[in-house]
Protein backbone atom coordinates (compact mmCIF):
# COMPACT_ATOMS: atom_id res chain seq x y z
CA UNK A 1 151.30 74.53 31.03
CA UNK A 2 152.44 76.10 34.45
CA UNK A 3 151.27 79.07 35.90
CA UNK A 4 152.88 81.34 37.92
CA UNK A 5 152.31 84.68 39.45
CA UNK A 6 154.86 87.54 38.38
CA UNK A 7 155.72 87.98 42.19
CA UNK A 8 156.19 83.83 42.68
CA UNK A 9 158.50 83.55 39.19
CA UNK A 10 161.81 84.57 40.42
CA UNK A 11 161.85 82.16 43.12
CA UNK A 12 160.22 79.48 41.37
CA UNK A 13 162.86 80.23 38.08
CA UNK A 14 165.59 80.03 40.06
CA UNK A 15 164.92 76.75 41.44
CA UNK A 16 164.10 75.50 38.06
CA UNK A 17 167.93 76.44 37.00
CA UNK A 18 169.08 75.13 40.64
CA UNK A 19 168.04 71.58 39.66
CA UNK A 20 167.98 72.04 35.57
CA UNK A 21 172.02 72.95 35.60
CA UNK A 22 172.79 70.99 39.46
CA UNK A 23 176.09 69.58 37.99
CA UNK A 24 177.86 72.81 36.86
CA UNK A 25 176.44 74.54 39.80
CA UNK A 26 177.73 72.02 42.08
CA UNK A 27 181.31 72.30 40.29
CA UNK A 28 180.88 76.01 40.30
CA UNK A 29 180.43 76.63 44.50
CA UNK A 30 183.36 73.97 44.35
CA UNK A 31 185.82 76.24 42.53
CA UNK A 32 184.06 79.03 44.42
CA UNK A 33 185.30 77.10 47.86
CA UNK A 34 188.57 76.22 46.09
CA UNK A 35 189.09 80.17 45.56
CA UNK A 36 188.13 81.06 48.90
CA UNK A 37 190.06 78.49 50.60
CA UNK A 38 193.54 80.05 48.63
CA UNK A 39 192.74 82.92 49.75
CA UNK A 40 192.15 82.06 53.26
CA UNK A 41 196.05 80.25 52.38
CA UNK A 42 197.21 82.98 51.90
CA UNK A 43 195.99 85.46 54.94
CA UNK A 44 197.32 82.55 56.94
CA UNK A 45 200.96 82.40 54.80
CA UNK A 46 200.95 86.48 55.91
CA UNK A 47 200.47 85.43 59.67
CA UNK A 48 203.95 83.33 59.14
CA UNK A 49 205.68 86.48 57.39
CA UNK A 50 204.72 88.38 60.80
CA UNK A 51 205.75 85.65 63.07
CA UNK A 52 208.70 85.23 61.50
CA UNK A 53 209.18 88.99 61.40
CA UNK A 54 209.33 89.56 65.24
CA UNK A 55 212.02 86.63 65.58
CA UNK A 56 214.53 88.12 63.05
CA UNK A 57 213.46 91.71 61.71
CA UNK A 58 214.15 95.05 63.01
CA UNK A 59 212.00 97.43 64.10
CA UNK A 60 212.15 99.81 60.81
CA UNK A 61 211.68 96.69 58.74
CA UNK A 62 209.28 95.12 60.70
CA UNK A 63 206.95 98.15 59.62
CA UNK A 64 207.52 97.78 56.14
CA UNK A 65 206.67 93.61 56.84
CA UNK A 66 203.31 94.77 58.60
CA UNK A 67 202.04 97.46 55.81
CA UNK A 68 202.95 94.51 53.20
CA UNK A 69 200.53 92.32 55.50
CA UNK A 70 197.74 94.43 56.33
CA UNK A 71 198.44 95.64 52.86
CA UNK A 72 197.12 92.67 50.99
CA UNK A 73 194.70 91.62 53.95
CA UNK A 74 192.59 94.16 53.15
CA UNK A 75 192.52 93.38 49.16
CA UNK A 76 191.56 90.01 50.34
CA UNK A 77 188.88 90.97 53.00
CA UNK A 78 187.50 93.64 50.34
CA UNK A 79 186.95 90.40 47.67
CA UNK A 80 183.21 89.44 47.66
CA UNK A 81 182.68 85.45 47.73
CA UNK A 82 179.39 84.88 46.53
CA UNK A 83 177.43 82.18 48.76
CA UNK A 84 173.92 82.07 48.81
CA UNK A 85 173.53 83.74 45.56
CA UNK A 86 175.36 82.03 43.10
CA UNK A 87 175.64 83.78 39.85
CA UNK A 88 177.63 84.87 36.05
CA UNK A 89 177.97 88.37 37.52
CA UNK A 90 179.08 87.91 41.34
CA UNK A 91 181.44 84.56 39.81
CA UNK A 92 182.90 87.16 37.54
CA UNK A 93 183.02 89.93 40.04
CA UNK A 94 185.05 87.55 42.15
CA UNK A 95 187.45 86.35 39.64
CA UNK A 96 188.17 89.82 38.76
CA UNK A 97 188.92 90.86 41.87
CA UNK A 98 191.13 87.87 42.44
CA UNK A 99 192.88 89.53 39.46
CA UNK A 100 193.15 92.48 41.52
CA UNK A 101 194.55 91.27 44.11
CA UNK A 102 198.11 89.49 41.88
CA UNK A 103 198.59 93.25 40.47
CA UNK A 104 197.79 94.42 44.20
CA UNK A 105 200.34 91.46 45.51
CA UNK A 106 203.26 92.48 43.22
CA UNK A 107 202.75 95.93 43.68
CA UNK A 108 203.03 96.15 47.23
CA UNK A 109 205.57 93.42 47.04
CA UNK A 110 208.05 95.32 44.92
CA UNK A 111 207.82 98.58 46.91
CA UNK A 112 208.20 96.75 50.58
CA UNK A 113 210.05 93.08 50.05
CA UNK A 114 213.36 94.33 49.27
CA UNK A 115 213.07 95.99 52.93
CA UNK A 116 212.80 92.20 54.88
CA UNK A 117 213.10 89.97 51.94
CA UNK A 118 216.34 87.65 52.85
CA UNK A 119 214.87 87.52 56.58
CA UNK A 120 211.50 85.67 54.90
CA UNK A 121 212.99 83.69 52.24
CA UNK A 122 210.82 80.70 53.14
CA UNK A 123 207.51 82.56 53.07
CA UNK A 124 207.86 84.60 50.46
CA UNK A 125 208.18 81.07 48.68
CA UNK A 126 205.59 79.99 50.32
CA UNK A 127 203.09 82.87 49.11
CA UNK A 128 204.56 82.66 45.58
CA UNK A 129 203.51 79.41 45.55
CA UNK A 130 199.71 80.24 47.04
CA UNK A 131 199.61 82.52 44.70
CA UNK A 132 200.26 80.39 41.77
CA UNK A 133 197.93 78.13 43.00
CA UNK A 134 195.17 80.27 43.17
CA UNK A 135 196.34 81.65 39.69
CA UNK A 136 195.78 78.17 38.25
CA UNK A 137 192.39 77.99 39.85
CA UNK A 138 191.25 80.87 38.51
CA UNK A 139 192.73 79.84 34.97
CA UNK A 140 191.00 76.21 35.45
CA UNK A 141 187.39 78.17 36.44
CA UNK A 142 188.07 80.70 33.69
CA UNK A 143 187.73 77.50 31.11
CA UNK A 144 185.25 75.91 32.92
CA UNK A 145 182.97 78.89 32.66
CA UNK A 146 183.85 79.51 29.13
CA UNK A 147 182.74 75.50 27.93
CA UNK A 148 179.95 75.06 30.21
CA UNK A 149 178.62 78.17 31.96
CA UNK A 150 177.22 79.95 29.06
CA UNK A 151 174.37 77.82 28.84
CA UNK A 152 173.45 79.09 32.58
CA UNK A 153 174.53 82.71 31.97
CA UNK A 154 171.74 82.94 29.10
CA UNK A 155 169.02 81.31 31.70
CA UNK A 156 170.29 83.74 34.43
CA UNK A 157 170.89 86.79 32.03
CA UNK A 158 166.87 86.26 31.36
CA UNK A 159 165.74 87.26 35.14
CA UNK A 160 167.10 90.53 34.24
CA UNK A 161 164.51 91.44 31.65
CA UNK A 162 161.98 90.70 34.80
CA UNK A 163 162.17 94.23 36.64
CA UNK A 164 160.94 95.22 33.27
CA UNK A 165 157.61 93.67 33.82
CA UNK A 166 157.54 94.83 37.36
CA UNK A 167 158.12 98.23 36.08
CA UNK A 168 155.75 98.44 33.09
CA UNK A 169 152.98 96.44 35.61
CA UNK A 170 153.51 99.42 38.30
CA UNK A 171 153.32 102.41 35.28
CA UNK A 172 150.10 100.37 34.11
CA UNK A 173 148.47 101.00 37.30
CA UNK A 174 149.72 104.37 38.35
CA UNK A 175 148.28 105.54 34.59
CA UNK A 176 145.09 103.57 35.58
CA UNK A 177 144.87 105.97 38.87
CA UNK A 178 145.59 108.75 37.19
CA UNK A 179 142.71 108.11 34.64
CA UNK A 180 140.27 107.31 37.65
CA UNK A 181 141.25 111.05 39.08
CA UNK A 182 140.44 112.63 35.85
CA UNK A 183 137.15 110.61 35.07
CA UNK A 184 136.36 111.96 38.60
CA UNK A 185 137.66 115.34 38.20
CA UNK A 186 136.00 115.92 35.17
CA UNK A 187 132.49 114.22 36.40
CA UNK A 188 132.78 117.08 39.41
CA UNK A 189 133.44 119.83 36.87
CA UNK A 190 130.73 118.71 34.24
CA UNK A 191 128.24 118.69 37.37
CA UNK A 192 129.73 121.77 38.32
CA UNK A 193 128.89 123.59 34.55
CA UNK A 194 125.88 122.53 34.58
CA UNK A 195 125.24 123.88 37.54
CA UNK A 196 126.45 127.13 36.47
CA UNK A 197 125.24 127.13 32.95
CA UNK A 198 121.14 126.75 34.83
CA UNK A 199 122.16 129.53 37.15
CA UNK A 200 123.06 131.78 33.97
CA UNK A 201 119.74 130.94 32.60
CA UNK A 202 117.73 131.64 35.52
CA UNK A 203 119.86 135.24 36.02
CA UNK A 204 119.14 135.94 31.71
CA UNK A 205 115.57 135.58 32.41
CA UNK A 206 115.28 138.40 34.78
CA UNK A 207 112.68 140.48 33.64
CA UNK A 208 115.26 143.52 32.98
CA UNK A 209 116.89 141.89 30.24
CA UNK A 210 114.07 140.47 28.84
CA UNK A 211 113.01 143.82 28.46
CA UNK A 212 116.41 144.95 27.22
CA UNK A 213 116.25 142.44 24.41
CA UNK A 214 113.41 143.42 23.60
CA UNK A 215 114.39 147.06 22.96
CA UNK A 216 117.53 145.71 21.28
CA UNK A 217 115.36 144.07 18.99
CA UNK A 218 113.21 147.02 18.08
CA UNK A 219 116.29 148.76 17.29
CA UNK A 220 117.81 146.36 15.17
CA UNK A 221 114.84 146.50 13.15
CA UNK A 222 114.23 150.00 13.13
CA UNK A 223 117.76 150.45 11.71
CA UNK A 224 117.07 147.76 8.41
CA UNK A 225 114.06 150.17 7.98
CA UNK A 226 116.07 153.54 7.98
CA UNK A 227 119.05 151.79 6.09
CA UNK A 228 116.52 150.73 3.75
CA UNK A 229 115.61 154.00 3.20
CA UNK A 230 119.00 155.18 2.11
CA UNK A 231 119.25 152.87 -0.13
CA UNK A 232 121.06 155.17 -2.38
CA UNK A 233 124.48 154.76 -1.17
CA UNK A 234 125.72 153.68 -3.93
CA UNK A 235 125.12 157.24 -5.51
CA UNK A 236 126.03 159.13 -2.62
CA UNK A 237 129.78 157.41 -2.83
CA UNK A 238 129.69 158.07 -6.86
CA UNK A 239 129.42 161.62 -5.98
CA UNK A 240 131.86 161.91 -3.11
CA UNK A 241 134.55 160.50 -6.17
CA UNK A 242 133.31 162.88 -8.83
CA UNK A 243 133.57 165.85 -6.03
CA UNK A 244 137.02 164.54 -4.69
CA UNK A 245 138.49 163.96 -8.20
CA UNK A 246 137.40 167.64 -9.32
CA UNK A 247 134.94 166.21 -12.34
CA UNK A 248 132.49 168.86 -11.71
CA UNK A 249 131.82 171.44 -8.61
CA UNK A 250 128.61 172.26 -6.16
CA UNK A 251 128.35 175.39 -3.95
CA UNK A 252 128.05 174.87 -0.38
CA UNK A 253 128.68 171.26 -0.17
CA UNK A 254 130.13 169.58 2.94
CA UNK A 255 132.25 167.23 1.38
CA UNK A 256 133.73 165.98 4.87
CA UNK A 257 129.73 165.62 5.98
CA UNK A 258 129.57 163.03 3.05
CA UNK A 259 132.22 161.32 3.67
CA UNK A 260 130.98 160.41 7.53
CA UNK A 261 127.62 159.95 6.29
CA UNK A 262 128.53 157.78 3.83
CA UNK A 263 130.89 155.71 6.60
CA UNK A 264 128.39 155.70 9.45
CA UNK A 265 124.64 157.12 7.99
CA UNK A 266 122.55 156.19 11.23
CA UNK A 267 125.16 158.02 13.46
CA UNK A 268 124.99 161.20 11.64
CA UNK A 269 121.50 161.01 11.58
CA UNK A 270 120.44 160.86 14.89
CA UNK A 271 123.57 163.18 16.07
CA UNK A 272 121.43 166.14 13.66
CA UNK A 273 118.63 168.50 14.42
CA UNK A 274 115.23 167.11 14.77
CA UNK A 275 114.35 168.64 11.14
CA UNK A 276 117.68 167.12 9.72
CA UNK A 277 119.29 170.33 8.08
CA UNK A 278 122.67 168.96 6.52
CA UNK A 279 121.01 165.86 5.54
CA UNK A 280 118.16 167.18 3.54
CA UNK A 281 120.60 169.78 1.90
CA UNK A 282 122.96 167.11 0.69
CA UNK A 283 119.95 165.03 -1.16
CA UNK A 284 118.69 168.28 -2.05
CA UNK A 285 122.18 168.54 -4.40
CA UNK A 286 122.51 164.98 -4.78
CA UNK A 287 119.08 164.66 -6.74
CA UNK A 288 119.83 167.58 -8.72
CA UNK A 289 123.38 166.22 -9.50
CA UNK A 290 121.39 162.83 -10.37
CA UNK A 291 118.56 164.94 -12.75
CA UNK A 292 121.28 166.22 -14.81
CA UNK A 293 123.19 162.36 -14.93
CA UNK A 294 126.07 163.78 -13.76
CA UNK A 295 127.63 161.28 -11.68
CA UNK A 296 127.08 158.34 -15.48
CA UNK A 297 125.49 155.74 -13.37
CA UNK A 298 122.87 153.10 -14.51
CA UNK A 299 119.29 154.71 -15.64
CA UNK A 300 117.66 152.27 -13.53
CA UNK A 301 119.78 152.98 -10.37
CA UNK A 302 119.63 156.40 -10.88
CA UNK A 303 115.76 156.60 -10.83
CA UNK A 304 115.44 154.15 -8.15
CA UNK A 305 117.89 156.98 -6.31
CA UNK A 306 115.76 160.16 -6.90
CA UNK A 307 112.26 157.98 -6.20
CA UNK A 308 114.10 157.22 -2.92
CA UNK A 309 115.05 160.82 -2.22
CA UNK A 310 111.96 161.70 -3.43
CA UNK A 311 110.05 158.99 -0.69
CA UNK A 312 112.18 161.19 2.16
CA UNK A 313 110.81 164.44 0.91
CA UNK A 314 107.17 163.44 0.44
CA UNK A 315 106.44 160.67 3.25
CA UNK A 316 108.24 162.49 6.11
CA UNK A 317 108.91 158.87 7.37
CA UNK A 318 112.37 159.03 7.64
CA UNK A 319 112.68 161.51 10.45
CA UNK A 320 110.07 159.87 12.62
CA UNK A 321 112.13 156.72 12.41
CA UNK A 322 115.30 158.52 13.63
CA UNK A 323 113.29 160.08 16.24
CA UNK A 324 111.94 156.53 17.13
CA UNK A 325 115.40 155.34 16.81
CA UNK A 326 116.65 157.71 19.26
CA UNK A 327 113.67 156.74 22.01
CA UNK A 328 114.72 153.53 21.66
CA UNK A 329 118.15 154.23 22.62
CA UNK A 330 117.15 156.05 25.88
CA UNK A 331 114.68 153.54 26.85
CA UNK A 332 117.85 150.84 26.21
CA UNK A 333 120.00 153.20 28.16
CA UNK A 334 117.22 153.64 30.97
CA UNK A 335 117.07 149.64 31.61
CA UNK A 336 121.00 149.09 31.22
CA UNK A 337 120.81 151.73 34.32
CA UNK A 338 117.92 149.86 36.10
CA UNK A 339 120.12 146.43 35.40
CA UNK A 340 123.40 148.13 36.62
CA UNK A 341 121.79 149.44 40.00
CA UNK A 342 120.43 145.87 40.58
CA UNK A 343 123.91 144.45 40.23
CA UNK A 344 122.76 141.97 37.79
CA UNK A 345 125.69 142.79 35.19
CA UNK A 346 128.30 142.22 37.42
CA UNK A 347 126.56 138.97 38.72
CA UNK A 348 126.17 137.95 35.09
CA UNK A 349 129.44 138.84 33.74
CA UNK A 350 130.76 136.79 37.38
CA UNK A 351 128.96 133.66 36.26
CA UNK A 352 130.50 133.62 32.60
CA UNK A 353 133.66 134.39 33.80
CA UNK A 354 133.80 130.87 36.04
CA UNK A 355 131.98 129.29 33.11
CA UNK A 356 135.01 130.34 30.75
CA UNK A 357 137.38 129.41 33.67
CA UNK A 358 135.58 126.10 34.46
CA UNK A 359 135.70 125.52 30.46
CA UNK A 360 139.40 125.55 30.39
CA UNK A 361 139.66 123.57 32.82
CA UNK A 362 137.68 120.61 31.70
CA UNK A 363 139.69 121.18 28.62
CA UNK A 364 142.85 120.34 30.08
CA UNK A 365 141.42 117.86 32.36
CA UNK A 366 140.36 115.93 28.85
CA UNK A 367 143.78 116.89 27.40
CA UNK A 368 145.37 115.31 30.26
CA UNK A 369 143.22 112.34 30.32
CA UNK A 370 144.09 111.35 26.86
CA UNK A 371 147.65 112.02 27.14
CA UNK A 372 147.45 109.32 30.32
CA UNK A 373 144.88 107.49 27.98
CA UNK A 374 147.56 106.95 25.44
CA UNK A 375 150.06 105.97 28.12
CA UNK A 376 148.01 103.76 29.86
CA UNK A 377 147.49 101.72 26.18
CA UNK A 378 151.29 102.01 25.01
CA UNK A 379 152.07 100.34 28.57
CA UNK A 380 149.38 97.55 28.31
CA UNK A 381 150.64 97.04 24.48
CA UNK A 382 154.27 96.54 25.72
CA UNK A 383 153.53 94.74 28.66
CA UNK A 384 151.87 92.21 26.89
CA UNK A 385 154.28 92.11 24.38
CA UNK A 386 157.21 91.86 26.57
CA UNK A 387 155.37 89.34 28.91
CA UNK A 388 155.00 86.89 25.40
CA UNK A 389 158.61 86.72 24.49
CA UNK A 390 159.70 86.25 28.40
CA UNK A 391 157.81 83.07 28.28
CA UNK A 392 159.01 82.28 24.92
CA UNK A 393 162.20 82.70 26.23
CA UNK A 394 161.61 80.87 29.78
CA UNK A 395 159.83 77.71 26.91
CA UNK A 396 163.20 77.49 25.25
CA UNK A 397 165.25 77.28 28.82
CA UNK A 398 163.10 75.30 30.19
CA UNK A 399 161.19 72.94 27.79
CA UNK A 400 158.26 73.67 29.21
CA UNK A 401 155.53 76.16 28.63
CA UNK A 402 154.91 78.75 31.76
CA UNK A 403 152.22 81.38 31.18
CA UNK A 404 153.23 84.07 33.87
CA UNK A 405 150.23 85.68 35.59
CA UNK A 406 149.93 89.78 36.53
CA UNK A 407 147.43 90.83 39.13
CA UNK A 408 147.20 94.54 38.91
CA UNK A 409 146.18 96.69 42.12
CA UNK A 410 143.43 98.35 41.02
């Protein structure tokens, strides 16, 4: 098996073909030479038309002689013979154009002959017979390529499918930089949160807001413990429904006082006098409502209601944990102040903010690395798979197996 290197293969290929196919080639740059020697016939044939034109022609015809000249001159000095690089496409290219040029020829011919024609009898023979001549080469080559050529055009046709490799080789390694940036990017910013995330930490364990959560906590639970002792809810919204669908009626009632007590009981609580007025007048009505079972609700959550009313009356605890509540409050407010003066909110709320920002970012760092992730395998994947049927391809031109090598820059 041969090895080559991707960048060597070309070269190396086209050498293979150069000897593999040597007999058609050499009777391919043969008609090539054939065609370009016609055509050099027939710039010299238009030499003879303007020598002959200065012996016999007048001036106004002699112009007409020398745009027919430079005329199909320059068709002929605009045809491409291909030389060093000898291939299907240029060979066509050139017969095409040789095409070109007979339309060209009897176009230019039938608009500026009749002008000069019985002055250049001779050569106008003369070029009808170059021109046949190279006609019949081209027909001859046309065959030739036809029968024996295709052979070579499939062998050639196969160094087109080789930018392909090139290409997917220099996607492969521009993904493969990309994906180094990112693993480095995202190293920096993982650093970089950690960083931040032990600087939050240190700042939340300022004494301030250790206090502050402490209070918090205190009045978390002192709020189970008055909620706890309202526990009659449930009775207090029966009798808002009796009162507000007319069932039965109670003197001096607030009925809009229930209805925010019932929504938010800790808030009208603590917004009350110290003795709690309104509040001990509604269970005042609402335990005589329940003695009398006029609000129909279970016997054992009705007497669990009036023991609990009954607990408010007798204990007294109730309003010492709303007044407790309410010190706890002020002592939370009195440390928020102490933490706002000290700047240590707006430090705080700084850090969390670049946390969040730096979060997002490393989120679309990742998002972007396995979007080039996935890119960087698809081109691998077809690279491979495109580099396998090349040298399948190159096997069955060549009869020989070549394993094609890739060196990536990175």
């Amino acid at each position: 098996m041969l090895k080559k290197n991707l960048e060597d293969f070309e070269v190396f290929y086209k050498e293979r073909l150069n000897s593999q196919f040597f007999k058609i080639r050499k009777v391919t740059k043969k008609s090539i030479t054939d065609i370009k020697d016609s055509l050099i016939e027939i710039k010299l044939c238009l030499d003879h038309f303007l020598e002959k034109g200065k012996e016999k022609i007048d001036k106004k015809a002699q112009k007409s002689l020398q745009f027919f000249s430079k005329k199909i001159r320059k068709e002929i000095d605009e045809i491409e013979i291909p030389e060093e690089e000898v291939n299907y496409d240029n060979i066509m290219d050139l017969l095409n154009n040789v095409k070109k040029l007979f339309t060209s020829i009897n176009e230019i011919a039938r608009k500026s002959l009749p002008k000069f024609h019985k002055d250049v009898q001779s050569e106008i023979k003369e070029l009808n017979y170059l021109t046949r001549k190279l006609g019949k080469k081209q027909g001859i080559f046309n065959d030739f390529l036809r029968k024996k050529y295709t052979g070579v055009k499939d062998a050639e046709y196969l160094l087109k499918k080789l930018p392909k490799l090139f290409h997917l080789k220099e996607n492969i390694e521009h993904a493969k930089g990309d994906l180094e940036k990112f693993e480095r990017e995202l190293e920096d910013r993982k650093v970089r949160q950690e960083d931040l995330n032990s600087q939050l930490l240190e700042k939340e364990k300022n004494k301030l807001f250790n206090e502050l959560e402490i209070e918090k906590e205190r009045l978390f639970q002192i709020k189970l413990k008055i909620n706890d002792e309202i526990g009659f809810k449930k009775a207090l919204k029966k009798l808002k429904f009796e009162l507000e669908k007319g069932t039965f009626h109670i003197p001096n009632i607030d009925l809009y006082y229930l209805k925010d007590f019932i929504k938010n009981p800790i808030k009208m609580l603590t917004n009350e006098q110290k003795d709690l007025p309104k509040f001990t007048g509604l269970l005042v009505q609402l335990r005589h409502v329940l003695e009398e079972n006029k609000l129909n609700l279970k016997t054992d959550t009705k007497q669990k209601s009036i023991e609990q009313i009954s607990a408010i009356f007798n204990e007294k605890q109730l309003q010492a944990n709303v007044e407790i509540y309410l010190q706890i409050e002020e002592a939370i407010k009195g440390i928020e102040k102490r933490i706002q003066e000290a700047g240590l909110v707006q430090k705080l709320e700084a850090l969390k903010n670049e946390i969040s920002l730096n979060t997002i970012k490393i989120e679309n760092v990742e998002t972007d690395y396995n979007r080039k992730n996935k890119d960087y395998t698809r081109y691998l994947n077809a690279l491979k798979n495109e580099r396998e049927e090349f040298q399948n391809s190159v096997e069955e031109i060549l009869n020989e197996k070549v394993k094609i090598n890739i060196t990536f820059s990175f």
